[in-house]
Each structure stands twice: as C-alpha cells, then as structure tokens.
PDB file of N, CA and C in Angstrom:
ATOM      1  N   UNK A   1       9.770  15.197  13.608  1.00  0.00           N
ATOM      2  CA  UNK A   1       8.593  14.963  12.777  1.00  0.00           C
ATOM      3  C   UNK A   1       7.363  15.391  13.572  1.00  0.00           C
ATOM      4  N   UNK A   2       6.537  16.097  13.149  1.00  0.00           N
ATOM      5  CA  UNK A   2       5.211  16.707  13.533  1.00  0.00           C
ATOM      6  C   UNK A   2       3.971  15.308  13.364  1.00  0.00           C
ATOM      7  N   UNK A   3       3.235  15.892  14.333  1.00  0.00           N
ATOM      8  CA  UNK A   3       1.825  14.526  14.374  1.00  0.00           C
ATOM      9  C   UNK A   3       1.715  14.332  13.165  1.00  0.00           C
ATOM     10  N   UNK A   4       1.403  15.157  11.697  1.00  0.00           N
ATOM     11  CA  UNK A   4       1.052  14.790  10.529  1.00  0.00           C
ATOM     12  C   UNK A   4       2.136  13.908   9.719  1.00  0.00           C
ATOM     13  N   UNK A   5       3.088  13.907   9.791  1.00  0.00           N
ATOM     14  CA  UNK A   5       4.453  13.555   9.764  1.00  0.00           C
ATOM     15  C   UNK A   5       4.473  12.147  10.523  1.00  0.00           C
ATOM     16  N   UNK A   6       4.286  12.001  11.520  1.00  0.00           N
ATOM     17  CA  UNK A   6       3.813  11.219  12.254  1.00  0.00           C
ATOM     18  C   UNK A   6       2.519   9.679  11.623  1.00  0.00           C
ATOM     19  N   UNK A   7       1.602  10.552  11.530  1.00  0.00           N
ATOM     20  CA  UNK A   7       0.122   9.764  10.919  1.00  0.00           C
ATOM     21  C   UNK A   7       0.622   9.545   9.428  1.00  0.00           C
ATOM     22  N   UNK A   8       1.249  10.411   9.084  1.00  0.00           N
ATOM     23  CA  UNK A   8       1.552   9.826   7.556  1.00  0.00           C
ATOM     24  C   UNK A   8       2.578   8.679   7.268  1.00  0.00           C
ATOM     25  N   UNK A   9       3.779   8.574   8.449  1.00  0.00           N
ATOM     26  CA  UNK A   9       4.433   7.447   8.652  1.00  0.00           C
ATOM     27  C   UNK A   9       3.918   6.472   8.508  1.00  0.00           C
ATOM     28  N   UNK A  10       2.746   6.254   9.971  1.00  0.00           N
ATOM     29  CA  UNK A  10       2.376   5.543  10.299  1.00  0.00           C
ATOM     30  C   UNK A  10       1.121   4.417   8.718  1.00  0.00           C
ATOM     31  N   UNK A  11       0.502   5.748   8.177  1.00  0.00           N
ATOM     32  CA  UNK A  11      -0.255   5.356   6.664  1.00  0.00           C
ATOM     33  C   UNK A  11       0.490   4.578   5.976  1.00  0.00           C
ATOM     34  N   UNK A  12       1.996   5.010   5.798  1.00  0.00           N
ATOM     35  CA  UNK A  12       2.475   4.214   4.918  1.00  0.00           C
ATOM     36  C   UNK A  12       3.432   2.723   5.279  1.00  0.00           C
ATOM     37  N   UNK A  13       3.370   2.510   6.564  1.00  0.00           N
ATOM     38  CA  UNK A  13       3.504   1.275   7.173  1.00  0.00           C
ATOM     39  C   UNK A  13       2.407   0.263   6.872  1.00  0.00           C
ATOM     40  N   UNK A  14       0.935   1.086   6.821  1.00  0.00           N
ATOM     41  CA  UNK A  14       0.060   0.020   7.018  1.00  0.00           C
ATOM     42  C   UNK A  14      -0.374  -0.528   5.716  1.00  0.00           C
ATOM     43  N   UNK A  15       0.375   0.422   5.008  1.00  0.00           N
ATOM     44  CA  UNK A  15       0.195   0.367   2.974  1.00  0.00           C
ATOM     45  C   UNK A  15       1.094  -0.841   2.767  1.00  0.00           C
ATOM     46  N   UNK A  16       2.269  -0.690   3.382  1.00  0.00           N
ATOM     47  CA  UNK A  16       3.115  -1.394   3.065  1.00  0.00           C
ATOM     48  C   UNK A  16       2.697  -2.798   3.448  1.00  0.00           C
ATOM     49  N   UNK A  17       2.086  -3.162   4.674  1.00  0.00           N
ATOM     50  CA  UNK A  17       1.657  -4.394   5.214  1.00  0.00           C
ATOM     51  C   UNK A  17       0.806  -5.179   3.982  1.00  0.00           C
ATOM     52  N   UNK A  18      -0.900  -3.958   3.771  1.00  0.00           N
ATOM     53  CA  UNK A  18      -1.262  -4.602   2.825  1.00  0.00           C
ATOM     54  C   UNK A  18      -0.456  -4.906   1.343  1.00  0.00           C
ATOM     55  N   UNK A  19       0.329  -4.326   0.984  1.00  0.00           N
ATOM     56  CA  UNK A  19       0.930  -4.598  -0.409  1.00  0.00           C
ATOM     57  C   UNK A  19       1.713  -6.250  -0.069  1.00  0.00           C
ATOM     58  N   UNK A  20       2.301  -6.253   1.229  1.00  0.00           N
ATOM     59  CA  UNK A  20       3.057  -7.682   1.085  1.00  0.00           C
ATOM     60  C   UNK A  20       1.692  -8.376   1.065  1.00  0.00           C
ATOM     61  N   UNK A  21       0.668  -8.974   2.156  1.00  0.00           N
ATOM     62  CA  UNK A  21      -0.177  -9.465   2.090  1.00  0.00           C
ATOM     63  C   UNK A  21      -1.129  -9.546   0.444  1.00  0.00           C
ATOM     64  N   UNK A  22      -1.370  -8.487  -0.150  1.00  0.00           N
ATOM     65  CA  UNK A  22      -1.634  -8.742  -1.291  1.00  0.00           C
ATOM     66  C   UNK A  22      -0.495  -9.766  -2.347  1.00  0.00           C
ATOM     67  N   UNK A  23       0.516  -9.441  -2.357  1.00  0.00           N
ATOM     68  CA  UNK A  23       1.690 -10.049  -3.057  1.00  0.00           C
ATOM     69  C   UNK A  23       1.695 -11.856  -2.724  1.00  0.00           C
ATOM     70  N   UNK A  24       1.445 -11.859  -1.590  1.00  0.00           N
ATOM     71  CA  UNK A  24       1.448 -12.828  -0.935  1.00  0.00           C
ATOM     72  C   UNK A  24       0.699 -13.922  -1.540  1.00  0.00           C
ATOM     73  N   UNK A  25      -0.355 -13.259  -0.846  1.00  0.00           N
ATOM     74  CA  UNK A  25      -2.209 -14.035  -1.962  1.00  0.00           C
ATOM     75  C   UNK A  25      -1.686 -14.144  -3.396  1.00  0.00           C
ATOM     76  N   UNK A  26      -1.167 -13.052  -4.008  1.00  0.00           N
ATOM     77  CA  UNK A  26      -1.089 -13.195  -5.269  1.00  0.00           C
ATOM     78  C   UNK A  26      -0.281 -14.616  -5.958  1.00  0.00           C
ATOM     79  N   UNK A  27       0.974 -14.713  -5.057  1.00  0.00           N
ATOM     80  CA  UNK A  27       1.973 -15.735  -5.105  1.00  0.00           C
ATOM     81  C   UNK A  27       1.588 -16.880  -4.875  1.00  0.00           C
ATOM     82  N   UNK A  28       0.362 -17.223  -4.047  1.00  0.00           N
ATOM     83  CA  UNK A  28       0.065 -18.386  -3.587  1.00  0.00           C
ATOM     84  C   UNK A  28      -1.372 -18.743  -4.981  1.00  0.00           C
ATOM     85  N   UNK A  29      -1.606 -17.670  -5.671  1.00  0.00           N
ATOM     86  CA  UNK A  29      -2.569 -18.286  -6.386  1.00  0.00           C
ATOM     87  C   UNK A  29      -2.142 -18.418  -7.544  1.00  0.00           C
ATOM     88  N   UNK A  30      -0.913 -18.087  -8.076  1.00  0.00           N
ATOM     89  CA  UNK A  30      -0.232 -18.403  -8.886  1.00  0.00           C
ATOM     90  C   UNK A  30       0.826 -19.761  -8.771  1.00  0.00           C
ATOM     91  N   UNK A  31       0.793 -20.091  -7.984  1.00  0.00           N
ATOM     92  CA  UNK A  31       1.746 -21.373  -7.458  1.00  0.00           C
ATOM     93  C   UNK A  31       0.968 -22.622  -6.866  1.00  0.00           C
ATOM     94  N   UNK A  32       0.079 -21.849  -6.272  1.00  0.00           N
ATOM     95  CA  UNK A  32      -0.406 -23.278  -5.811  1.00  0.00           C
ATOM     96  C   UNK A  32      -2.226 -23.203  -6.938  1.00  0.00           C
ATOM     97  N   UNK A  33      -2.478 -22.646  -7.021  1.00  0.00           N
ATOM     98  CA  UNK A  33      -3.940 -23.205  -8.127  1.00  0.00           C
ATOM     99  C   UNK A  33      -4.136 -22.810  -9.449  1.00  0.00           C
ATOM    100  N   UNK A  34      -3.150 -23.044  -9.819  1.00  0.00           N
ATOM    101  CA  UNK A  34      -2.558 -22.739 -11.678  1.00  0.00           C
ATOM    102  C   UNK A  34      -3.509 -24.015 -12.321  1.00  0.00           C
ATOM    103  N   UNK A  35      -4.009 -23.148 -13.424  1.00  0.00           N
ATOM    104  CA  UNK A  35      -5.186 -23.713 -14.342  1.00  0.00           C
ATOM    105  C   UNK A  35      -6.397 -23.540 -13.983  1.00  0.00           C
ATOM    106  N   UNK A  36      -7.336 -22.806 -12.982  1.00  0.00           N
ATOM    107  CA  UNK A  36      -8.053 -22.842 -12.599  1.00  0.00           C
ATOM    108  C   UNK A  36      -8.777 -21.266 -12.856  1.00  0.00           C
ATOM    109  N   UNK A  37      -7.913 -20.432 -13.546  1.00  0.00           N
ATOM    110  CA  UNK A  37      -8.260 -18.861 -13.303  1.00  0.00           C
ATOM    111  C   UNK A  37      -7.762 -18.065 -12.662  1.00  0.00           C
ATOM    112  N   UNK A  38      -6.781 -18.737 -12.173  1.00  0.00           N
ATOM    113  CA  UNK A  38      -6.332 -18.413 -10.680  1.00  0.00           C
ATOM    114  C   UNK A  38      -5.187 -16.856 -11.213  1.00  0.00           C
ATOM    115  N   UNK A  39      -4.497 -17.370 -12.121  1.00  0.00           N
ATOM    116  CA  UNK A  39      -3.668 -16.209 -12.631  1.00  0.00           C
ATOM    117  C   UNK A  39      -3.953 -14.858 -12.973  1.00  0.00           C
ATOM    118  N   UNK A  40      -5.298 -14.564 -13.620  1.00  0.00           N
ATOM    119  CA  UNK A  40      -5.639 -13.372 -13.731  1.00  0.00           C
ATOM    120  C   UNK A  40      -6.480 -13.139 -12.470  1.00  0.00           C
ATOM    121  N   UNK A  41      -6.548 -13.839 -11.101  1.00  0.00           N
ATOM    122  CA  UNK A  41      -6.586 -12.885 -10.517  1.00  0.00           C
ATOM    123  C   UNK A  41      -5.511 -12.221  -8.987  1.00  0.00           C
ATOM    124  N   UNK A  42      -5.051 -13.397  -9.543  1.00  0.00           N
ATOM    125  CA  UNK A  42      -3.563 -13.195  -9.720  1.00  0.00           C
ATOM    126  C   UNK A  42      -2.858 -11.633  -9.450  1.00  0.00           C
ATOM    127  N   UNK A  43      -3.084 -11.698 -11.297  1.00  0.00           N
ATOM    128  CA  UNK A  43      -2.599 -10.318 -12.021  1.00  0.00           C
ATOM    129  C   UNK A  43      -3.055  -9.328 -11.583  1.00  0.00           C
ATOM    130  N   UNK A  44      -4.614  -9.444 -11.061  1.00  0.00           N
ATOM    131  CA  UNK A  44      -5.029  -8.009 -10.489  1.00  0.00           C
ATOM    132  C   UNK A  44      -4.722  -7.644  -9.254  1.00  0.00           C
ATOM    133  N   UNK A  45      -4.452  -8.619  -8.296  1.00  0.00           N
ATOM    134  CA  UNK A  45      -3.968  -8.557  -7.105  1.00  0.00           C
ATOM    135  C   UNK A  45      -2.895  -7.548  -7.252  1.00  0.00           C
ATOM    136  N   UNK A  46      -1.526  -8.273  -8.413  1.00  0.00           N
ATOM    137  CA  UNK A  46      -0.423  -7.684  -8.334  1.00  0.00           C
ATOM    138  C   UNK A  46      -0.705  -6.140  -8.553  1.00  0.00           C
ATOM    139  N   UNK A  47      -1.557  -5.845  -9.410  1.00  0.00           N
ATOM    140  CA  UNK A  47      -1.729  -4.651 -10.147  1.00  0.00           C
ATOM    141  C   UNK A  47      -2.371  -3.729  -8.953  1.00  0.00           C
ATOM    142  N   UNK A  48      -3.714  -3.783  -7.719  1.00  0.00           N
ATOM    143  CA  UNK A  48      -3.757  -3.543  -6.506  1.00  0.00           C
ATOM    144  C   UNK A  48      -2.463  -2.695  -5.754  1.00  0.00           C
ATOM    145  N   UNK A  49      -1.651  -3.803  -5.304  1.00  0.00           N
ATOM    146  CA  UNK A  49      -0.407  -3.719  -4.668  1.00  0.00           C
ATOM    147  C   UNK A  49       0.409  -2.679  -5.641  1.00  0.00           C
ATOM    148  N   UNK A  50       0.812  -2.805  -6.901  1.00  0.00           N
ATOM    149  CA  UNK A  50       1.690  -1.770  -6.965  1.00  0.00           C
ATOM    150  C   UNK A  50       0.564  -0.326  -7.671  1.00  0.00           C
ATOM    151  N   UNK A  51      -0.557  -0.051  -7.526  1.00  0.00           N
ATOM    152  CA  UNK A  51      -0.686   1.011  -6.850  1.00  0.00           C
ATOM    153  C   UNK A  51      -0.727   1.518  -5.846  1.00  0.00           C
ATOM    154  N   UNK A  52      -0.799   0.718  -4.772  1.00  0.00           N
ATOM    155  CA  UNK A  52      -0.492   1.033  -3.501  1.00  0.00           C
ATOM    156  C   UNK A  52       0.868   1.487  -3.078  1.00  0.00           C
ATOM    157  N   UNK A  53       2.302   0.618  -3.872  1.00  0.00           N
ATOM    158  CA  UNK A  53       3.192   1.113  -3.665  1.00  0.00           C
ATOM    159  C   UNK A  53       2.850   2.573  -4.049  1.00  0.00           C
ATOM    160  N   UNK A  54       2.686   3.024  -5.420  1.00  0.00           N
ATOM    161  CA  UNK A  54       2.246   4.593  -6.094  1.00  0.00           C
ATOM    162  C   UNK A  54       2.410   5.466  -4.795  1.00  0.00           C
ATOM    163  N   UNK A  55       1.072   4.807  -4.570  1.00  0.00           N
ATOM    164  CA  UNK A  55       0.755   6.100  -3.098  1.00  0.00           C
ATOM    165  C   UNK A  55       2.019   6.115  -2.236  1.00  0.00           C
ATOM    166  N   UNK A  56       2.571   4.915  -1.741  1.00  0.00           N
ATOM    167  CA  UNK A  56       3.662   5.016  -0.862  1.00  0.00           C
ATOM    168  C   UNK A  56       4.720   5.496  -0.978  1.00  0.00           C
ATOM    169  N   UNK A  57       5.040   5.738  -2.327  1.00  0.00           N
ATOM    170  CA  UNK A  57       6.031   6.792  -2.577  1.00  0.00           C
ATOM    171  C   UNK A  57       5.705   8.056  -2.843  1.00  0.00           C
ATOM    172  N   UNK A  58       4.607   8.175  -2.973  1.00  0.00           N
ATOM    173  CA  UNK A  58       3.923   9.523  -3.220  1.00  0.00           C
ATOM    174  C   UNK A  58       4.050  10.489  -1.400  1.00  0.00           C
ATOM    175  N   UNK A  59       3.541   9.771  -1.119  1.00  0.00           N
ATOM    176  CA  UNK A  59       3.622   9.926   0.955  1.00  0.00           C
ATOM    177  C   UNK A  59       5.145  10.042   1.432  1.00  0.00           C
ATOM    178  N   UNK A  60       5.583   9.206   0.808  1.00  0.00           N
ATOM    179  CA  UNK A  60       7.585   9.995   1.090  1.00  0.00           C
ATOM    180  C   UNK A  60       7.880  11.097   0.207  1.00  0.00           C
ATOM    181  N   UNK A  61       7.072  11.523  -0.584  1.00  0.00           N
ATOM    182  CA  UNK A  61       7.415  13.096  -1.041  1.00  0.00           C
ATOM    183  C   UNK A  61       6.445  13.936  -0.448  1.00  0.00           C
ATOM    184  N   UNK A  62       5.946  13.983   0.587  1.00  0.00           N
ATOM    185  CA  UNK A  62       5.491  15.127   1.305  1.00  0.00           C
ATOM    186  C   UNK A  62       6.193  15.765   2.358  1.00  0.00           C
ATOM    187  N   UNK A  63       5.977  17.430   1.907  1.00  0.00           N
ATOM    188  CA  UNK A  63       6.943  17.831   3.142  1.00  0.00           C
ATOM    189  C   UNK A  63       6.463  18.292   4.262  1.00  0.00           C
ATOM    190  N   UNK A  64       6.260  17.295   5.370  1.00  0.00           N
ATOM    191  CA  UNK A  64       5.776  17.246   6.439  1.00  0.00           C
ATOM    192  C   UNK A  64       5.380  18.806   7.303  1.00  0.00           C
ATOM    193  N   UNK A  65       6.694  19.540   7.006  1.00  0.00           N
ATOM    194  CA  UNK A  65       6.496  21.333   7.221  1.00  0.00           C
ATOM    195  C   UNK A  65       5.865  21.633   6.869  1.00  0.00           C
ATOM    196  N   UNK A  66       5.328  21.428   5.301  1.00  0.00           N
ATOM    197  CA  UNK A  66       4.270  22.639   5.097  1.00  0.00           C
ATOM    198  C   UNK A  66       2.524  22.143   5.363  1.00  0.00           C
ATOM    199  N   UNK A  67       2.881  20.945   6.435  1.00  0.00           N
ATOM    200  CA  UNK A  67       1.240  20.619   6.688  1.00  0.00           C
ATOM    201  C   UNK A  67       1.039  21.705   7.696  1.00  0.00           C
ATOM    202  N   UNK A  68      -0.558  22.059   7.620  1.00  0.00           N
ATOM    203  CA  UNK A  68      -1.071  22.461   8.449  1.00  0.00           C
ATOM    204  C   UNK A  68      -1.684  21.892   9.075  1.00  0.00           C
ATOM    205  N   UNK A  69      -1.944  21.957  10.425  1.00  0.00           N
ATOM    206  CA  UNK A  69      -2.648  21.148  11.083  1.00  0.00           C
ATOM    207  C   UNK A  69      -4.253  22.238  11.838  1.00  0.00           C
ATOM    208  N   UNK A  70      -5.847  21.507  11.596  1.00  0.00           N
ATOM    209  CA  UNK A  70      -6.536  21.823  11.860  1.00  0.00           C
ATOM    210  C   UNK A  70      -7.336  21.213  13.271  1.00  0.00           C
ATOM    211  N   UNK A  71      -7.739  22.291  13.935  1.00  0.00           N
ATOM    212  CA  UNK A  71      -8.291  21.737  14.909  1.00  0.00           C
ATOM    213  C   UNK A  71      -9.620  21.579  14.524  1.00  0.00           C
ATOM    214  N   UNK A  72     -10.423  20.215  15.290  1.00  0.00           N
ATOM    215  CA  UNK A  72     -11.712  19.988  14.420  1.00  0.00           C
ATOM    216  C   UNK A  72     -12.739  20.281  15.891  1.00  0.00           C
ATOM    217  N   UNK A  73     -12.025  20.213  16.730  1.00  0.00           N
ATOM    218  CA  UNK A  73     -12.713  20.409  18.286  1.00  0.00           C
ATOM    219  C   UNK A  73     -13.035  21.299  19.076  1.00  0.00           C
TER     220      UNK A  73
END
C-alpha cells in the first residue's frame, strides 16, 4: 500500500471511531432520556453516522494505484 493508501486507511479508521461514538450518544439518548426530545435527536445522530459509514465504504472502493501523489514542497 502506497502513503495515499496509507492516509486513506488511516481516514477511514478515524470515521469509523466517530460513527461508534456517534451510535453510542445516540443509544444513550434513546435509553436513558426518553420523553424529553431526546429521540429525534437521537435520530439525527443515527442519520450523521450512517453517512459517515457512506463515505467509508466509498474509501474501500478506491484504487489506491491510480492515486497520484503531489509534491506541495
């Protein structure tokens, strides 16, 4: 795997972190402060997170070969 290949791994590890952490929040405001509003935002949390998954599968269909890599220096 090439540096871009590499950094893009690494992107979608840190996607993945926030999506549990979002899920998380989401679960706890649905379970623990029900009746309060708490559910729709809730719902948007969830809705957050699985676009984030989106992207994260979007990032496992790139083919790392045909990046180019630019020097900015």
């Amino acid at each position: 795997m090439n540096n871009a290949g590499n950094e893009i791994y690494a992107i979608q590890g840190e996607l993945r972190e926030i999506v549990n952490e979002l899920n998380s929040i989401a679960n706890d405001l649905n379970t623990k402060f029900k009746g309060i509003g708490s559910e729709r935002c809730a719902d948007k949390l969830f809705d957050v997170a699985r676009n984030y998954n989106y992207v994260i599968q979007l990032l496992y269909q790139v083919d790392y070969n045909k990046i180019v890599e630019e020097n900015n220096g």
